[in-house]
N, C-alpha and C. Protein backbone atom coordinates (compact mmCIF):
# COMPACT_ATOMS: atom_id res chain seq x y z
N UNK A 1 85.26 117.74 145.57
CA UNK A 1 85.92 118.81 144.84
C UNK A 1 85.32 118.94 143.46
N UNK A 2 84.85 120.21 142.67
CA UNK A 2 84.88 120.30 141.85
C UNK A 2 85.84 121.17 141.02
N UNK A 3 85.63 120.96 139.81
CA UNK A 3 86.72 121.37 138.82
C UNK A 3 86.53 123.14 137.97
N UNK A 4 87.17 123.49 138.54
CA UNK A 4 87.08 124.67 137.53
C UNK A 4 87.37 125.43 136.83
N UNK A 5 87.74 126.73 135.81
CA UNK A 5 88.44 126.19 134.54
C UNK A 5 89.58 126.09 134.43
N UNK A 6 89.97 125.27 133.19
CA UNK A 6 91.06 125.09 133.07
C UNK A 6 91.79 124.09 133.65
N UNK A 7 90.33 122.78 133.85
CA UNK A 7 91.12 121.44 134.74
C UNK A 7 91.44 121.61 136.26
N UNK A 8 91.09 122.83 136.94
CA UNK A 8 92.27 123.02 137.91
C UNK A 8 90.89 122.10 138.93
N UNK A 9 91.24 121.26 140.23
CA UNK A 9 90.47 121.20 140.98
C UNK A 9 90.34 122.23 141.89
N UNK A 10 88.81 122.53 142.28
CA UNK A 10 89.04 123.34 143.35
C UNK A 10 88.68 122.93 144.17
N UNK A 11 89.32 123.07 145.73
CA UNK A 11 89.22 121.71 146.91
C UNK A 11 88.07 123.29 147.96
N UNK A 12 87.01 122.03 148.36
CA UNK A 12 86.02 122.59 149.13
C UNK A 12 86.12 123.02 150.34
N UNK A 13 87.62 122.90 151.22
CA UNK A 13 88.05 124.28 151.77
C UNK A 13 88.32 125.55 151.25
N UNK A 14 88.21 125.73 150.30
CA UNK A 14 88.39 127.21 149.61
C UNK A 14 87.06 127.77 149.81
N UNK A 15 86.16 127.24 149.45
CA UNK A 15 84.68 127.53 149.68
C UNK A 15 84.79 128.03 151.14
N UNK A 16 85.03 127.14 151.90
CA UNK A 16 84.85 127.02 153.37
C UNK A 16 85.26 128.09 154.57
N UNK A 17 86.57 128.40 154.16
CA UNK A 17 87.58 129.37 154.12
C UNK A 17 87.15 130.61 153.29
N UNK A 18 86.94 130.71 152.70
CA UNK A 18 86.42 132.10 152.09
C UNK A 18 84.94 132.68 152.85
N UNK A 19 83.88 131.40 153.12
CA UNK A 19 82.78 132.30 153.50
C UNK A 19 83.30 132.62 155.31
N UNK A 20 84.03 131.87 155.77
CA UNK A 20 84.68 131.99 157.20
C UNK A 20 84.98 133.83 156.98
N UNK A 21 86.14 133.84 156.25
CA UNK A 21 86.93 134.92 155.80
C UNK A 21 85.83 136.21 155.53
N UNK A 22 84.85 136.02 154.66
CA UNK A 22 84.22 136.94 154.41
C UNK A 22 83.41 137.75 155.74
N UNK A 23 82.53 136.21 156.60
CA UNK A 23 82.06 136.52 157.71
C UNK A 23 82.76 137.50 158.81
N UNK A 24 84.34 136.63 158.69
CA UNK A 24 84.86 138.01 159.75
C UNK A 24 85.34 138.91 159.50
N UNK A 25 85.85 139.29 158.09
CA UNK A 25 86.08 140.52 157.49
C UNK A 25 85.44 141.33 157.53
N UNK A 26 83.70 141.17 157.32
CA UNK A 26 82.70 141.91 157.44
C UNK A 26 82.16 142.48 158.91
N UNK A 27 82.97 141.61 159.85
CA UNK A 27 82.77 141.87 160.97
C UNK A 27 82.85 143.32 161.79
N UNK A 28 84.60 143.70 160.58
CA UNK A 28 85.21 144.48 160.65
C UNK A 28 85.10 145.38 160.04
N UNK A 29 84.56 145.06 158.97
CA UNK A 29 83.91 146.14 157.98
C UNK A 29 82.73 147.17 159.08
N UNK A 30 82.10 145.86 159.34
CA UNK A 30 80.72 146.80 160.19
C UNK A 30 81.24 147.57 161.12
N UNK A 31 82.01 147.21 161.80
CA UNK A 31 83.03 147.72 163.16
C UNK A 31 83.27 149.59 162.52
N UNK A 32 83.79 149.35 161.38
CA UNK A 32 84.23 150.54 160.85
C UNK A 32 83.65 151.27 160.56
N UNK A 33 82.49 150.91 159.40
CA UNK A 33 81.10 152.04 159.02
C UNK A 33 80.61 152.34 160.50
N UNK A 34 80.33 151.83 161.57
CA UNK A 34 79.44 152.31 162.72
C UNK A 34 80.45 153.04 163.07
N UNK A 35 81.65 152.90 163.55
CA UNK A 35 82.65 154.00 163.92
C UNK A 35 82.71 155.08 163.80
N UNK A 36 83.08 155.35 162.05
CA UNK A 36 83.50 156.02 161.46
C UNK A 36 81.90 157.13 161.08
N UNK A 37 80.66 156.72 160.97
CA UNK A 37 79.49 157.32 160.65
C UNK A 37 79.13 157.57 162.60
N UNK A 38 79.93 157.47 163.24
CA UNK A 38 79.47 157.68 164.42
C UNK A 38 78.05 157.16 164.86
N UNK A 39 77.37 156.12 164.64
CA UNK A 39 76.72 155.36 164.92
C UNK A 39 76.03 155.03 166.15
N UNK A 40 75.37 155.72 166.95
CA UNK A 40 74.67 156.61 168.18
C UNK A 40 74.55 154.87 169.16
N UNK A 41 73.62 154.15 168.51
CA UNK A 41 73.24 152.71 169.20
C UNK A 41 74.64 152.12 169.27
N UNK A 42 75.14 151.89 168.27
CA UNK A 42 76.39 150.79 168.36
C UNK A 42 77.37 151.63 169.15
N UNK A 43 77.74 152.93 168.97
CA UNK A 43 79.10 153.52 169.93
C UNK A 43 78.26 153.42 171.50
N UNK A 44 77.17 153.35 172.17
CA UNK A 44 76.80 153.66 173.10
C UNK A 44 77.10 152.45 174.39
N UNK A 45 77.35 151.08 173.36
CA UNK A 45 78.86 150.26 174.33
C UNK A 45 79.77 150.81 174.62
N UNK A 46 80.49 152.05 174.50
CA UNK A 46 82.01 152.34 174.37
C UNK A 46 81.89 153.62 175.87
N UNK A 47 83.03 153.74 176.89
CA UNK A 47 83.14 154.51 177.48
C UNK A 47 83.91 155.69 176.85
N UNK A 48 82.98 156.78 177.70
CA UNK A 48 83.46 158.27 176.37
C UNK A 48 85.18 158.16 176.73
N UNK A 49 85.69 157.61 177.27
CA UNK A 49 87.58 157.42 176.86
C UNK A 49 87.35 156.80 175.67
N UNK A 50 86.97 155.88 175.61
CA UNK A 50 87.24 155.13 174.13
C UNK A 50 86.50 156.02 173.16
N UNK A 51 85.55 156.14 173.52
CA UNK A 51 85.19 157.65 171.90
C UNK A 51 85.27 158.13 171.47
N UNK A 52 86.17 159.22 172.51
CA UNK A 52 87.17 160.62 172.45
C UNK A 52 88.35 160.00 171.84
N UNK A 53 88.86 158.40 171.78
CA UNK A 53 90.02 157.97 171.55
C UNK A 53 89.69 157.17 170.02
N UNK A 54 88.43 157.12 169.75
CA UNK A 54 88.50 156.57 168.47
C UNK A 54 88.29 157.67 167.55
N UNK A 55 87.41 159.06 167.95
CA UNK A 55 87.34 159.87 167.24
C UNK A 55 88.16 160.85 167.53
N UNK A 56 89.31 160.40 167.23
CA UNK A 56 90.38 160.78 168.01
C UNK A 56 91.77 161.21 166.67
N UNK A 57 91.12 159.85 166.05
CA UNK A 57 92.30 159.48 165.17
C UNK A 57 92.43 159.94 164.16
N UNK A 58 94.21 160.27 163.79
CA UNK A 58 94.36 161.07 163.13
C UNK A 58 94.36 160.53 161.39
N UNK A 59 94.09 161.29 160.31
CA UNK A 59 93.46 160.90 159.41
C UNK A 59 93.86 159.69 158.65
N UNK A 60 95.61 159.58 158.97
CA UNK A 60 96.43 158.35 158.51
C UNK A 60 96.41 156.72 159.26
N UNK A 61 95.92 157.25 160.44
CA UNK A 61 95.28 155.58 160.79
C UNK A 61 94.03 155.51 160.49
N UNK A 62 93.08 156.51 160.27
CA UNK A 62 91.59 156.17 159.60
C UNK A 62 91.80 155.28 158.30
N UNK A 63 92.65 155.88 157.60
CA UNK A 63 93.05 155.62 156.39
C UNK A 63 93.44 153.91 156.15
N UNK A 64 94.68 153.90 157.19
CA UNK A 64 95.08 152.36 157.19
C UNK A 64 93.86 151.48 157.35
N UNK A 65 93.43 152.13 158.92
CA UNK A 65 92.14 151.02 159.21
C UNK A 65 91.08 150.52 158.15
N UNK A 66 90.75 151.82 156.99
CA UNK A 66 90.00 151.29 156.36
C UNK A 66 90.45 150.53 155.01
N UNK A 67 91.54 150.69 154.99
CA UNK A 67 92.55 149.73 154.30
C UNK A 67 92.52 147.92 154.07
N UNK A 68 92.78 148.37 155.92
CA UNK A 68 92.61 146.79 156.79
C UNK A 68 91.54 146.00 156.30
N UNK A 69 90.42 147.34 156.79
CA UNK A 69 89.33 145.95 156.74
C UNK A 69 88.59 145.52 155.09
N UNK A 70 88.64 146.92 154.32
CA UNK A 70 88.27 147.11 153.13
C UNK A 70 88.80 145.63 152.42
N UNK A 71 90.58 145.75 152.38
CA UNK A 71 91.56 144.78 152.30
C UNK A 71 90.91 143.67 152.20
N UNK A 72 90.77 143.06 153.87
CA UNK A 72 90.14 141.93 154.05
C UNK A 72 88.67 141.69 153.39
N UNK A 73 87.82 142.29 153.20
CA UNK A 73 86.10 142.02 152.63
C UNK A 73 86.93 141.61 150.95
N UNK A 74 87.64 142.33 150.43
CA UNK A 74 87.83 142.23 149.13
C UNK A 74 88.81 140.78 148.93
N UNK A 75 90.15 140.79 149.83
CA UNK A 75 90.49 139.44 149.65
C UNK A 75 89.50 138.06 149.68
N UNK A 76 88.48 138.46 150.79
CA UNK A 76 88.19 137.19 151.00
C UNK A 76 87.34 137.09 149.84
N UNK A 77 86.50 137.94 149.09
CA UNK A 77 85.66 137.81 147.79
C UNK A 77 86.62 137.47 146.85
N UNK A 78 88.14 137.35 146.47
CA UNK A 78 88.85 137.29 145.96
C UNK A 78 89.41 135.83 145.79
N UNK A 79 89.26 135.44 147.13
CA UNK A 79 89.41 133.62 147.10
C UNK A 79 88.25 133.22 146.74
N UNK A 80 86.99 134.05 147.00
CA UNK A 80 85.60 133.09 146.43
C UNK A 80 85.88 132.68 145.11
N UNK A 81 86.41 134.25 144.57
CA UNK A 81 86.09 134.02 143.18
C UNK A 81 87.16 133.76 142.33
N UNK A 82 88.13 132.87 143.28
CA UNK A 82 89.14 132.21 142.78
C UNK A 82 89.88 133.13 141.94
N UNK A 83 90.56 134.29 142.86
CA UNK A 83 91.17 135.34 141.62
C UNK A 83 92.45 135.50 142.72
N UNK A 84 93.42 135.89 141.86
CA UNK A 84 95.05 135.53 142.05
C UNK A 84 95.43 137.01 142.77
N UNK A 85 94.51 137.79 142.64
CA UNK A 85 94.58 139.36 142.96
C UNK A 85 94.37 139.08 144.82
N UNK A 86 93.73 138.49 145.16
CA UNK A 86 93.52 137.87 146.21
C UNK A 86 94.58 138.26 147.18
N UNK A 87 95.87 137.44 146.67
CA UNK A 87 97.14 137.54 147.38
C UNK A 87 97.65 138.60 147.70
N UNK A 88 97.63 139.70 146.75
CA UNK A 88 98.45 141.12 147.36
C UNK A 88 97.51 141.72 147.62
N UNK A 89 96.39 141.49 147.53
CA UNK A 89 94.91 142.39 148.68
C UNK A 89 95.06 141.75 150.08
N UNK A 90 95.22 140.80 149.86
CA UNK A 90 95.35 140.30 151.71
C UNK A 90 96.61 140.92 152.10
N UNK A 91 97.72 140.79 151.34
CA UNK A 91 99.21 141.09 151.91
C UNK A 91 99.21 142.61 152.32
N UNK A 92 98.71 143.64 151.35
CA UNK A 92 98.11 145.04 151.83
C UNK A 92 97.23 145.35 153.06
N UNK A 93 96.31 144.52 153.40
CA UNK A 93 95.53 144.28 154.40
C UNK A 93 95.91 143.96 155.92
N UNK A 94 96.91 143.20 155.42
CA UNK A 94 97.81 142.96 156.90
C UNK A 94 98.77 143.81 156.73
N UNK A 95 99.19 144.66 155.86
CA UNK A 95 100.39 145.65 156.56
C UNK A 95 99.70 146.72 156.82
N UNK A 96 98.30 147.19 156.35
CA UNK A 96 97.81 148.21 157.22
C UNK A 96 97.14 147.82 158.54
N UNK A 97 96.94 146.79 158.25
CA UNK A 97 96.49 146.03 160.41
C UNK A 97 97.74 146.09 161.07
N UNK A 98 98.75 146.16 160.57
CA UNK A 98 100.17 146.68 161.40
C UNK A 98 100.84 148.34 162.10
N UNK A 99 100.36 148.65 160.52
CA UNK A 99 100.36 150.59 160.71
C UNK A 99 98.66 150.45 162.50
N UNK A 100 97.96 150.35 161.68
CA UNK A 100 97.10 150.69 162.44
C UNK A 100 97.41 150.20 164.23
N UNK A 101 97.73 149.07 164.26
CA UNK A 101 98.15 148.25 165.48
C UNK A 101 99.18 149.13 166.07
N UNK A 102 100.25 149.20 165.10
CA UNK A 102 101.05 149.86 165.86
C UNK A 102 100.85 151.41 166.30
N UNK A 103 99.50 152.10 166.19
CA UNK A 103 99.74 153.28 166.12
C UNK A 103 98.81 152.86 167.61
N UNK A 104 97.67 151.92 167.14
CA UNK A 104 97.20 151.66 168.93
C UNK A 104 97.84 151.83 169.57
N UNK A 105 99.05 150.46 169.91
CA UNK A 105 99.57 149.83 171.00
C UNK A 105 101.02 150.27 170.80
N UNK A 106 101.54 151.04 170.21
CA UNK A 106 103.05 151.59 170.58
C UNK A 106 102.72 152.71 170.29
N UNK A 107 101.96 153.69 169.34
CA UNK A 107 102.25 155.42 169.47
C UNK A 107 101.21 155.75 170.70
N UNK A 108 100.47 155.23 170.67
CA UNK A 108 98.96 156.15 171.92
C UNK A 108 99.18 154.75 173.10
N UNK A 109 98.38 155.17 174.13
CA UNK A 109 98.04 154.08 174.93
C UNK A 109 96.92 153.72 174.56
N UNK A 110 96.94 152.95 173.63
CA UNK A 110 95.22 152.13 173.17
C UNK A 110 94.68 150.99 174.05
N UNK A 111 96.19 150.67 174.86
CA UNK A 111 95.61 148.95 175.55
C UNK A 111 94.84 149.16 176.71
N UNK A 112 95.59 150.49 177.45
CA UNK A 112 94.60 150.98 178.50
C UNK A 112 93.55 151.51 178.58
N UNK A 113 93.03 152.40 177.02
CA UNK A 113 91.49 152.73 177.07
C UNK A 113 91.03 151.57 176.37
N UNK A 114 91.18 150.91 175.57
CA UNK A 114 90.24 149.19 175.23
C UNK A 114 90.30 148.20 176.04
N UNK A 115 90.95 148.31 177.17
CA UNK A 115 90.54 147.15 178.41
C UNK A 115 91.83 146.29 178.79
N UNK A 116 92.78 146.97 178.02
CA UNK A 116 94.00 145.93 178.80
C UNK A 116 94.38 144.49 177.94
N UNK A 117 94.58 143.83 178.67
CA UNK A 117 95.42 142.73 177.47
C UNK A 117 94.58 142.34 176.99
N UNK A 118 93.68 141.87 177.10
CA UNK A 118 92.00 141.44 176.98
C UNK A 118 92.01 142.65 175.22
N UNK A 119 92.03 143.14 175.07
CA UNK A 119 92.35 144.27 173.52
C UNK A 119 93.39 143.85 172.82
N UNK A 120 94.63 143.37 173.49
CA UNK A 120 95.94 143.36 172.69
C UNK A 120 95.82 141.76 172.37
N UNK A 121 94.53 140.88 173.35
CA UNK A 121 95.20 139.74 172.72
C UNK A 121 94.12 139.60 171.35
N UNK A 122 92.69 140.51 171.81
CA UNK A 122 91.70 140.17 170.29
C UNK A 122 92.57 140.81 169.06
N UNK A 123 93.48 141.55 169.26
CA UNK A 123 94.45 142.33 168.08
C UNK A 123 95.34 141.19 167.68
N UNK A 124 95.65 140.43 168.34
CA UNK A 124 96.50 139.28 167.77
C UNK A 124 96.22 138.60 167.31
N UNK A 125 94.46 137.83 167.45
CA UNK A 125 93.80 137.07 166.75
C UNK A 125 93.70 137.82 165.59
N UNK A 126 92.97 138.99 165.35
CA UNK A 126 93.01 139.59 163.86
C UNK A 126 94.50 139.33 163.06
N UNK A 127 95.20 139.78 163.84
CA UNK A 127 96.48 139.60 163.15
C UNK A 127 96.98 138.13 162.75
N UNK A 128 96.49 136.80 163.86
CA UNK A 128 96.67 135.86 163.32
C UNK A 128 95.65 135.58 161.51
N UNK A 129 94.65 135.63 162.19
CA UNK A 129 93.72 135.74 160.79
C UNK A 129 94.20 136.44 159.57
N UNK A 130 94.68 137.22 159.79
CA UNK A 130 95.44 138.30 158.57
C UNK A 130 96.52 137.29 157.69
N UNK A 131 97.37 136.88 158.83
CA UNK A 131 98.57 136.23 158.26
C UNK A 131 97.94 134.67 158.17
N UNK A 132 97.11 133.87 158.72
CA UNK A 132 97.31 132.87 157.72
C UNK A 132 96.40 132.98 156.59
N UNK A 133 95.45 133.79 156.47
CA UNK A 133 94.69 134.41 154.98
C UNK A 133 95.61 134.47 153.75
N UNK A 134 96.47 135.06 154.24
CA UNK A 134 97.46 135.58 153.20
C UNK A 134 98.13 134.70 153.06
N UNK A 135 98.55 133.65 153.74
CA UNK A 135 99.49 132.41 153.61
C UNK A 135 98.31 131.17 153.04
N UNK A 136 97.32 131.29 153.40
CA UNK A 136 96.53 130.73 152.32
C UNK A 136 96.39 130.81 151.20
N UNK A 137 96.05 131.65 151.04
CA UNK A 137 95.63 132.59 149.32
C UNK A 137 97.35 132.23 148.52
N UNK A 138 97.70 132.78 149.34
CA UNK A 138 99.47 132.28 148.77
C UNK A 138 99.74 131.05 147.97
N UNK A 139 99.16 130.15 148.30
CA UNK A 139 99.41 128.63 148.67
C UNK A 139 98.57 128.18 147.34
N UNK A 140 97.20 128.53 147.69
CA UNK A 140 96.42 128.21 145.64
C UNK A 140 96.53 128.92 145.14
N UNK A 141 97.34 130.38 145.14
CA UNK A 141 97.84 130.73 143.91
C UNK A 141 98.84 129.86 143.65
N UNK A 142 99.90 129.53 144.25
CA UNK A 142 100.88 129.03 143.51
C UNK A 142 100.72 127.37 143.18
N UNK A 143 99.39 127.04 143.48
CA UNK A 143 98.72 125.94 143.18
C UNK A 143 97.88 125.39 141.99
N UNK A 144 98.22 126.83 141.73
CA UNK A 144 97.03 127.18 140.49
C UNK A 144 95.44 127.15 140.35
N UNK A 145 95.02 127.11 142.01
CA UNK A 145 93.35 127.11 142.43
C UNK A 145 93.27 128.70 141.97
N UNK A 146 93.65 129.70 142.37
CA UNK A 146 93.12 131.35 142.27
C UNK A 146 94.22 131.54 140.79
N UNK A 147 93.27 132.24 140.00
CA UNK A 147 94.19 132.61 138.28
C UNK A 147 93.89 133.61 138.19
């Protein structure tokens, strides 16, 4: 562990956890720019149901989604850089992965054009990731690691 200012230690899961965090945030990030720029190579995995169904969406889940993932790239740079802002960027981040989720899997049938549970359960992993991010970040703020 090293120390950084202000005496505080900072423990080398934060490091660890943040570049994790960043990696799959960005995951999602990319997910989105190719989406959203309609992205000819990367959409050409997707059956035109799912195409017609992503370019589909109406401007307030675009909005959340890019919320979500925006959210997440910025929290996780937020634990790098040991900043306390961290916490309500992740907490924003997971309530628009909720708007958005829920507009999938309870307003449209999203589970049946993304493949069935096999979609709803990779949505739960994000969502796990969401919530213990935020229950992380939580935890050295009130630890006094993120100021």
């Amino acid at each position: 562990m090293g120390l950084g200012s202000f005496g505080t230690r900072v423990p080398r899961h934060l490091w660890i956890v943040g570049v994790l965090s960043l990696l799959w945030n960005s995951v999602g990030a990319f997910d989105y720019v190719m989406t959203e720029t309609r992205n000819a190579d990367y959409l050409r995995g997707f059956t035109p149901e799912q195409l017609a169904y992503f370019t589909g969406f109406p401007k307030w889940v675009v909005a959340a989604w890019a919320l979500a993932v925006w959210g997440g790239v910025a929290g996780s740079l937020g634990l790098l850089w040991r900043k306390r802002w961290a916490v309500p960027v992740l907490g924003l981040s997971l309530a628009a992965m909720a708007v958005t989720f829920t507009h999938n899997f309870v307003l449209t049938n999203g589970m049946a054009v993304m493949g069935g549970v096999g979609a709803l359960a990779f949505t739960g992993a994000i969502v796990a990731v969401g919530i213990a991010l935020f229950f992380y970040a939580r935890s050295l703020a009130r630890k006094g690691v993120l100021r």
